[in-house]
N, C-alpha and C. Protein backbone atom coordinates (compact mmCIF):
# COMPACT_ATOMS: atom_id res chain seq x y z
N UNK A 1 95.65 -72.46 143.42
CA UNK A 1 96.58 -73.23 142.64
C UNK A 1 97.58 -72.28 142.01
N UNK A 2 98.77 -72.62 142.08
CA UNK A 2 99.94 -71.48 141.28
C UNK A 2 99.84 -72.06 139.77
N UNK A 3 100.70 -70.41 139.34
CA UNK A 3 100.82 -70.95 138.16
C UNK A 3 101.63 -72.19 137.44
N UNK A 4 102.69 -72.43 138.13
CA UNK A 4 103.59 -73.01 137.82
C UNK A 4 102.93 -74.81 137.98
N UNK A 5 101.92 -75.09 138.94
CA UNK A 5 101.44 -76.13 138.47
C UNK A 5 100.85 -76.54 137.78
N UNK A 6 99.52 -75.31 136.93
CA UNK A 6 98.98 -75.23 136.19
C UNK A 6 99.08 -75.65 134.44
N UNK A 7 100.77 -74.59 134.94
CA UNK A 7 101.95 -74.90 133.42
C UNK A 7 101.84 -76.43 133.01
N UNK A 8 102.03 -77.27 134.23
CA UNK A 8 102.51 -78.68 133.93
C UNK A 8 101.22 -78.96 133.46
N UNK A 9 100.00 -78.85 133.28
CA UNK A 9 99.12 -79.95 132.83
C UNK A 9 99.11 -79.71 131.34
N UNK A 10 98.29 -80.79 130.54
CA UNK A 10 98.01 -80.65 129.19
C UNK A 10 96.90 -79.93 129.40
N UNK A 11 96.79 -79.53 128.03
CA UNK A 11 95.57 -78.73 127.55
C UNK A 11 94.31 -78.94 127.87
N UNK A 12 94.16 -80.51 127.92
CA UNK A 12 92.51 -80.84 128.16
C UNK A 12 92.52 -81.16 129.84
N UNK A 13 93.59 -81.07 130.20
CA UNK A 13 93.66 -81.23 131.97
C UNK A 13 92.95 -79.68 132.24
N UNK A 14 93.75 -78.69 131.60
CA UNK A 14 93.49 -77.96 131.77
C UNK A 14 91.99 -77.11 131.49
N UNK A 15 91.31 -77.61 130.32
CA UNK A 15 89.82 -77.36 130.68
C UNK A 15 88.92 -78.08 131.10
N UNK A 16 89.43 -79.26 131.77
CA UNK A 16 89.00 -80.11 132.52
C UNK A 16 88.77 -79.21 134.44
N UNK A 17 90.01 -78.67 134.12
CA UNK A 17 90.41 -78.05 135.96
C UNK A 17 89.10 -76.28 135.57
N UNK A 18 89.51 -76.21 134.76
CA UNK A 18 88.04 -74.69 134.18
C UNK A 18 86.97 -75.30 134.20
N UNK A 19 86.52 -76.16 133.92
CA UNK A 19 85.01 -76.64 134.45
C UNK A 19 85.00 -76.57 135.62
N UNK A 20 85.85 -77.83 135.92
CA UNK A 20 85.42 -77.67 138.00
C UNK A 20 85.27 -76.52 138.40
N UNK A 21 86.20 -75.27 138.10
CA UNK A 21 86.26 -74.42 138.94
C UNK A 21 84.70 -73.41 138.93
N UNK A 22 84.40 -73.63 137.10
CA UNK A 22 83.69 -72.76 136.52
C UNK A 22 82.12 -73.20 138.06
N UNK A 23 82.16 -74.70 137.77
CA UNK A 23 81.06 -75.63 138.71
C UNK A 23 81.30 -74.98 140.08
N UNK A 24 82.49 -75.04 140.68
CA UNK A 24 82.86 -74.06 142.16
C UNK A 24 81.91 -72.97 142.13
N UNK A 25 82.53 -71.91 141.36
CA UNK A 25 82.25 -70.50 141.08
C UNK A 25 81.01 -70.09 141.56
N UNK A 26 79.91 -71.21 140.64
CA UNK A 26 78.62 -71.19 140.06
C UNK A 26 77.83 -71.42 141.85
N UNK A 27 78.50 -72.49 142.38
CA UNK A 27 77.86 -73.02 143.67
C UNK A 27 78.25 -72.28 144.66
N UNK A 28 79.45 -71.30 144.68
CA UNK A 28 79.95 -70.27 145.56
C UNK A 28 78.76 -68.59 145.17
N UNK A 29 78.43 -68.28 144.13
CA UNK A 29 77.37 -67.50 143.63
C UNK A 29 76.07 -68.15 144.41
N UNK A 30 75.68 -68.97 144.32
CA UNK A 30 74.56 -69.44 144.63
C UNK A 30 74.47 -68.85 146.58
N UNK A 31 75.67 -69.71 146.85
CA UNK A 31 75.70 -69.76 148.58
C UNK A 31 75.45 -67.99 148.74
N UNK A 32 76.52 -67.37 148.12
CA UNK A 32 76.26 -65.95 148.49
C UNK A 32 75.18 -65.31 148.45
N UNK A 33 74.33 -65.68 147.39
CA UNK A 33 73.16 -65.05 147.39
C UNK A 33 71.73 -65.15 148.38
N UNK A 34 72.09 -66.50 148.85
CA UNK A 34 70.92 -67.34 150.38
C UNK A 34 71.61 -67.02 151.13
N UNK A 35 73.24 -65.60 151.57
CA UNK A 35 73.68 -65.74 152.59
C UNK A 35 74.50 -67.24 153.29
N UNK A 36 74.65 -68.29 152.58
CA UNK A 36 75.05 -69.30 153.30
C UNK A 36 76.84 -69.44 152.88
N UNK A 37 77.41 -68.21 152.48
CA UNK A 37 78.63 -68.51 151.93
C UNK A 37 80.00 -67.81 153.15
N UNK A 38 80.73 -68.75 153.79
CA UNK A 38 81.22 -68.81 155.11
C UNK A 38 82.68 -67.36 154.60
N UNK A 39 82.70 -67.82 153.70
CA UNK A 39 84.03 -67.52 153.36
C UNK A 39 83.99 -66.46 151.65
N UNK A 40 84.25 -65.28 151.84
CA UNK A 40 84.43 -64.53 150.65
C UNK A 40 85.78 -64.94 149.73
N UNK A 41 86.89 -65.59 150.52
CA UNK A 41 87.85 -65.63 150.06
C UNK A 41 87.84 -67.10 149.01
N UNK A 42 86.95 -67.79 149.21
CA UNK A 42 87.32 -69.14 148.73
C UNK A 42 86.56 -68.59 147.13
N UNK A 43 85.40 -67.45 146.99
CA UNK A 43 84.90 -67.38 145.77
C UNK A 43 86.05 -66.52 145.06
N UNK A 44 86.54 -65.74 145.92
CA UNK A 44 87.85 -64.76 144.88
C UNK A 44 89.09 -65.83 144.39
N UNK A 45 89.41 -66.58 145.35
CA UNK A 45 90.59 -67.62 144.95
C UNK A 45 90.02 -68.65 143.53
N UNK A 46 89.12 -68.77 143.75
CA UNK A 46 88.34 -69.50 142.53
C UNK A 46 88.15 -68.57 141.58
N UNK A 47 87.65 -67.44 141.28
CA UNK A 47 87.89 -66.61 140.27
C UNK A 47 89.41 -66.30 139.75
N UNK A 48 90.22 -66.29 140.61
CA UNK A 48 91.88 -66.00 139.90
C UNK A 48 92.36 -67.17 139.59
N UNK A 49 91.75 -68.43 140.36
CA UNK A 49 92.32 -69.65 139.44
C UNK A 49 92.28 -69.84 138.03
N UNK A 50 90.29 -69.35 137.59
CA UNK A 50 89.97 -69.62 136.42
C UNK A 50 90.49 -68.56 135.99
N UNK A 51 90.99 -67.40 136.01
CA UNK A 51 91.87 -65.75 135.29
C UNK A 51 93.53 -66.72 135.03
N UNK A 52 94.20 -67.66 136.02
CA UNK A 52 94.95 -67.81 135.36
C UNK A 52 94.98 -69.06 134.64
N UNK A 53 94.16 -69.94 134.43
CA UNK A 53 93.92 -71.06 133.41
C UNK A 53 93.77 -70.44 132.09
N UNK A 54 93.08 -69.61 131.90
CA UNK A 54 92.48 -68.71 130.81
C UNK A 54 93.55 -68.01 130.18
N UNK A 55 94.53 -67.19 130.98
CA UNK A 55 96.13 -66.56 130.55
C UNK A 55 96.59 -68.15 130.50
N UNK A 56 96.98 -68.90 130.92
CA UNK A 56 97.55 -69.86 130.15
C UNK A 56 97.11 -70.34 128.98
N UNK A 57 95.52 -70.70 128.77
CA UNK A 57 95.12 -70.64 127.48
C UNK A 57 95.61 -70.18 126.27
N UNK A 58 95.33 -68.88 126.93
CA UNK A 58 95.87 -67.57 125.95
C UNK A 58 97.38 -67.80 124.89
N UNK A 59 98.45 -67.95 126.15
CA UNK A 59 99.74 -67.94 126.07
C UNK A 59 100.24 -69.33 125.20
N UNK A 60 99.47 -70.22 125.30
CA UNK A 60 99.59 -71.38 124.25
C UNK A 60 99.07 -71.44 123.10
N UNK A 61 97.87 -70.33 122.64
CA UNK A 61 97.49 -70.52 121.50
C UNK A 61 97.83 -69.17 120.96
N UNK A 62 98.64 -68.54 121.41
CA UNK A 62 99.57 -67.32 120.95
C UNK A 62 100.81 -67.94 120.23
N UNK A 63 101.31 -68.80 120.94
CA UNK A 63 102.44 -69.78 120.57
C UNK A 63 102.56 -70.64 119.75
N UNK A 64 100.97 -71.38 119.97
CA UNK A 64 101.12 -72.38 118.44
C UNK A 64 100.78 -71.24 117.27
N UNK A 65 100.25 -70.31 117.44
CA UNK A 65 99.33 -69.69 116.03
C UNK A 65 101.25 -69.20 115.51
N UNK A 66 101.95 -68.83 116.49
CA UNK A 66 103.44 -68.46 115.97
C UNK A 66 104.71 -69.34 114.98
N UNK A 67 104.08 -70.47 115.25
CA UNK A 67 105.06 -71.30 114.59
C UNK A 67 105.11 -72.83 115.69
């Protein structure tokens, strides 16, 4: 997911979309560890999704704490 779509959601969309992914993550860990995980790339793309939900986090409560 880019950032720029990310931008558009509200706040609780947005830790709404960090659960799922966190739930991904968790079931992509699992597969890797029984060997049943097809694809390395789908657990890294899911880790930089939730790295940039989290910098968006960040960047909004930098902003409100500013004024």
């Amino acid at each position: 997911m880019q950032a720029k779509e990310l931008r558009d959601l509200s706040d609780v969309e947005l830790e709404v979309k960090e659960r799922e992914l966190q739930e991904a993550l968790f079931r992509f860990r699992l597969r890797r560890g029984t060997n049943q995980l097809e694809s390395q790339a789908a657990l890294i793309q899911t880790r930089r999704d939730i790295a940039r939900i989290k910098t968006i986090q960040a960047e909004r409560s930098r902003a409100a704490a500013r004024g």
